[in-house]
C-alpha atoms as a PDB file:
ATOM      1  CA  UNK A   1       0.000   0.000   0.000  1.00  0.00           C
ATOM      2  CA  UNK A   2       1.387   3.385  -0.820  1.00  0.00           C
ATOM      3  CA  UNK A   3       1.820   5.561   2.033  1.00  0.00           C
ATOM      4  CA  UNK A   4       0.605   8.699   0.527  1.00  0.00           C
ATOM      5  CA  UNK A   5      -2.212   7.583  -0.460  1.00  0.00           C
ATOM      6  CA  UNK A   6      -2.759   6.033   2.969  1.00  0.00           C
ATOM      7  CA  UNK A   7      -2.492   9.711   4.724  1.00  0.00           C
ATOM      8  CA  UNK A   8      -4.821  10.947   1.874  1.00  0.00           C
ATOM      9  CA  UNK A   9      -7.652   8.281   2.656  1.00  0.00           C
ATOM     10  CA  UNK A  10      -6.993   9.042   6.345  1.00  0.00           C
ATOM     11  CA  UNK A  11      -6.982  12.589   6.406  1.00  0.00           C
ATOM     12  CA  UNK A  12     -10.316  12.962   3.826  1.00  0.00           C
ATOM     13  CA  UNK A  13     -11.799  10.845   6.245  1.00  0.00           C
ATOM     14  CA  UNK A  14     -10.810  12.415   9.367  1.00  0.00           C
ATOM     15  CA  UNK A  15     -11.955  15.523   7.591  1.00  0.00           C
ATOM     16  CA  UNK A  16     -15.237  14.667   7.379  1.00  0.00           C
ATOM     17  CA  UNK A  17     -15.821  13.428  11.287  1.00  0.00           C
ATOM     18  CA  UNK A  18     -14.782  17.152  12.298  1.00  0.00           C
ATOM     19  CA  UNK A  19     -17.336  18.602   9.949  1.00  0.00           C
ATOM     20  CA  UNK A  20     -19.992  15.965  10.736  1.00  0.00           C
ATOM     21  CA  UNK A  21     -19.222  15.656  14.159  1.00  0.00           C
ATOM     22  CA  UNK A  22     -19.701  19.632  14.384  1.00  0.00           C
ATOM     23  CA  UNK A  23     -22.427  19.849  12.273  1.00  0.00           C
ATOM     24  CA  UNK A  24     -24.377  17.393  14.743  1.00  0.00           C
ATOM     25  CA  UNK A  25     -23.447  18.955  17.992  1.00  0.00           C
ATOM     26  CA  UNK A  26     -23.965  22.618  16.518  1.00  0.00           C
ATOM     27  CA  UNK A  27     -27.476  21.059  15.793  1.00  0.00           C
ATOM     28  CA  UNK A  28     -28.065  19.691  18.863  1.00  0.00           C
ATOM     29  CA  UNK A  29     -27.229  22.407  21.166  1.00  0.00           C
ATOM     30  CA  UNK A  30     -29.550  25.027  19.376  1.00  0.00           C
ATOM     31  CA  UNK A  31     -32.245  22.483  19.920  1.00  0.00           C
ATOM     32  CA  UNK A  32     -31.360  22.520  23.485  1.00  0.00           C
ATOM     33  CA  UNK A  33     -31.050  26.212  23.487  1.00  0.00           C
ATOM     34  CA  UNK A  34     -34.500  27.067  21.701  1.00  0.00           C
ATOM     35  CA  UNK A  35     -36.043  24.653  23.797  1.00  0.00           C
ATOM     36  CA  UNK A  36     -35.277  25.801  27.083  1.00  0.00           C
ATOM     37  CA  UNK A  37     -36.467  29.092  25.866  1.00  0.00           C
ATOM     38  CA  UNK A  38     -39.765  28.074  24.794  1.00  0.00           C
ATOM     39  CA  UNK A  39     -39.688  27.017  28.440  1.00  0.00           C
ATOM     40  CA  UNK A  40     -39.165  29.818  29.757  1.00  0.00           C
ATOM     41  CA  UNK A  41     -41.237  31.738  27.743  1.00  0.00           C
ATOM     42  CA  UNK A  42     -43.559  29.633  28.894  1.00  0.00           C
ATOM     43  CA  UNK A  43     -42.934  30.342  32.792  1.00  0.00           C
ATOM     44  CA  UNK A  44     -42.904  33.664  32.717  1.00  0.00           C
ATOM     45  CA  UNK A  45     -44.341  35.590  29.471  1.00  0.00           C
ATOM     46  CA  UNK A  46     -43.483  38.786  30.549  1.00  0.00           C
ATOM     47  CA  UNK A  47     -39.988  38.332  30.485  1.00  0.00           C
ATOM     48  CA  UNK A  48     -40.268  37.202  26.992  1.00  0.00           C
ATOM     49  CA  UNK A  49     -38.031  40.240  25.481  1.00  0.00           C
ATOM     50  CA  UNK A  50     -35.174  39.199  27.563  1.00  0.00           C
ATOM     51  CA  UNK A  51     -35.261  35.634  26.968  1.00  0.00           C
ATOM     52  CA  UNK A  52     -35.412  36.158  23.305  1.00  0.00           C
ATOM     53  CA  UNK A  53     -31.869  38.182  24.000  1.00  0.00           C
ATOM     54  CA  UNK A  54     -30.464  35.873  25.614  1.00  0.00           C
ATOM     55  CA  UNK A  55     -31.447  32.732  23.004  1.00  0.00           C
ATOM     56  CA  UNK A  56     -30.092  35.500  20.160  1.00  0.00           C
ATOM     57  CA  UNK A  57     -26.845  35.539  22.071  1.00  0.00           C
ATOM     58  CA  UNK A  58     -26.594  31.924  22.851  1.00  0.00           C
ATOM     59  CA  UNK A  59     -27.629  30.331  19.296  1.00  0.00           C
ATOM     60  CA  UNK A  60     -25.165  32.876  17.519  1.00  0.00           C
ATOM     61  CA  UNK A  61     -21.990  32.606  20.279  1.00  0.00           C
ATOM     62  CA  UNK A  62     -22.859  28.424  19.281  1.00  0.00           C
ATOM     63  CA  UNK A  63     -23.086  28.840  15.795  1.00  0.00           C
ATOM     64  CA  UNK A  64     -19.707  30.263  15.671  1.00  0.00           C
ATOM     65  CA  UNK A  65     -18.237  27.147  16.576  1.00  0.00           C
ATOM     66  CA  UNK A  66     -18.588  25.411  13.114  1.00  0.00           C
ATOM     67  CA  UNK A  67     -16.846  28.051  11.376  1.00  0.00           C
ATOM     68  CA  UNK A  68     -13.708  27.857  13.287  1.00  0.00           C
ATOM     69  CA  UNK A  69     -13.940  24.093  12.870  1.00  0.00           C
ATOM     70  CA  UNK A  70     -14.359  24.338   9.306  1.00  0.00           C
ATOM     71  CA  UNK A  71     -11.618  26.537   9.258  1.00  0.00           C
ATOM     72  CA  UNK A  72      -9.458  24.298  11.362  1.00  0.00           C
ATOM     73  CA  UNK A  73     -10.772  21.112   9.245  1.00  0.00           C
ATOM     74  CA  UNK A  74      -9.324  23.107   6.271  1.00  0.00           C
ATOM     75  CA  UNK A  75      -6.417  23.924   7.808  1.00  0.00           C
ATOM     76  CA  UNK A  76      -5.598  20.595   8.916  1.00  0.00           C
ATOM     77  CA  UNK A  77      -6.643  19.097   5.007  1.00  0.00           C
ATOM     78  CA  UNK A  78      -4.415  21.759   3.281  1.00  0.00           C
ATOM     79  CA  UNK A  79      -1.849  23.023   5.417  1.00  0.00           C
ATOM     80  CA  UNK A  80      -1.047  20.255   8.054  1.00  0.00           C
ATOM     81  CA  UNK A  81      -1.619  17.005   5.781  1.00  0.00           C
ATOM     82  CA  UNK A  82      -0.608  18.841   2.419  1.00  0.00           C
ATOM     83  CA  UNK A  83      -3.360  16.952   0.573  1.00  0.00           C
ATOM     84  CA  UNK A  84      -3.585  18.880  -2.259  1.00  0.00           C
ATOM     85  CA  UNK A  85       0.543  18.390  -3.264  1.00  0.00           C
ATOM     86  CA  UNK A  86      -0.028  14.582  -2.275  1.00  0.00           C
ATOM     87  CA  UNK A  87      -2.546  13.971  -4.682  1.00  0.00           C
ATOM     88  CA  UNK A  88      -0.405  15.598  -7.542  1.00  0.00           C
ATOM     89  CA  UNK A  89       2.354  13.219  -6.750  1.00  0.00           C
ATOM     90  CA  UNK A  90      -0.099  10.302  -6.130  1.00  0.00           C
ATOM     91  CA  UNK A  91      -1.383  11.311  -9.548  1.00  0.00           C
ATOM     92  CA  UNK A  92       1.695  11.812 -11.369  1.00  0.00           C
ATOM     93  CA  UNK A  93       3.248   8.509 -10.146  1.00  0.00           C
ATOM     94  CA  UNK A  94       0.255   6.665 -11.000  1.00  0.00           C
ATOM     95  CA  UNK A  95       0.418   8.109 -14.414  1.00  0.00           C
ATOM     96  CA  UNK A  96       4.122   6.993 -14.887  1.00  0.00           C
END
């Protein structure tokens, strides 16, 4: 088995567990969020303007965290693992 294409395979694949892995707890934390509001909301009606501040703050401080993973996912594909340059030699001794 060729190596590089060994740290290609592994590194697409650990590539997409970040951004799946994100994508599902990014999910399930504004569920949790939004839910808790509706709760509260629920409780106490007339505080309604403040919760709705505070479930603003807390879905958009969450959603930031799949950007910097996609960034760091990205960062990790093309900088760390140098994917793009391995596939060009894969490529080229392949074609050889």
């Amino acid at each position: 088995m060729n190596p590089q294409a060994f740290i290609i395979g592994a590194t697409l694949i650990s590539f997409g567990i970040i951004i799946s892995g994100v994508a599902f707890g990014s999910a399930v934390g504004d569920g949790i969020v939004a839910s808790k509001a509706v709760e509260s909301i629920a409780r106490q009606p007339e505080a309604r303007s403040n919760i709705f501040t505070f479930l603003f703050l807390g879905v958009g401080v969450l959603e930031a965290v799949p950007f910097i993973a996609i960034a760091l996912a990205f960062y990790i594909l093309l900088v760390v693992a140098k994917v793009p340059a391995l596939i060009g030699s894969f490529v080229g001794a392949v074609a050889k």
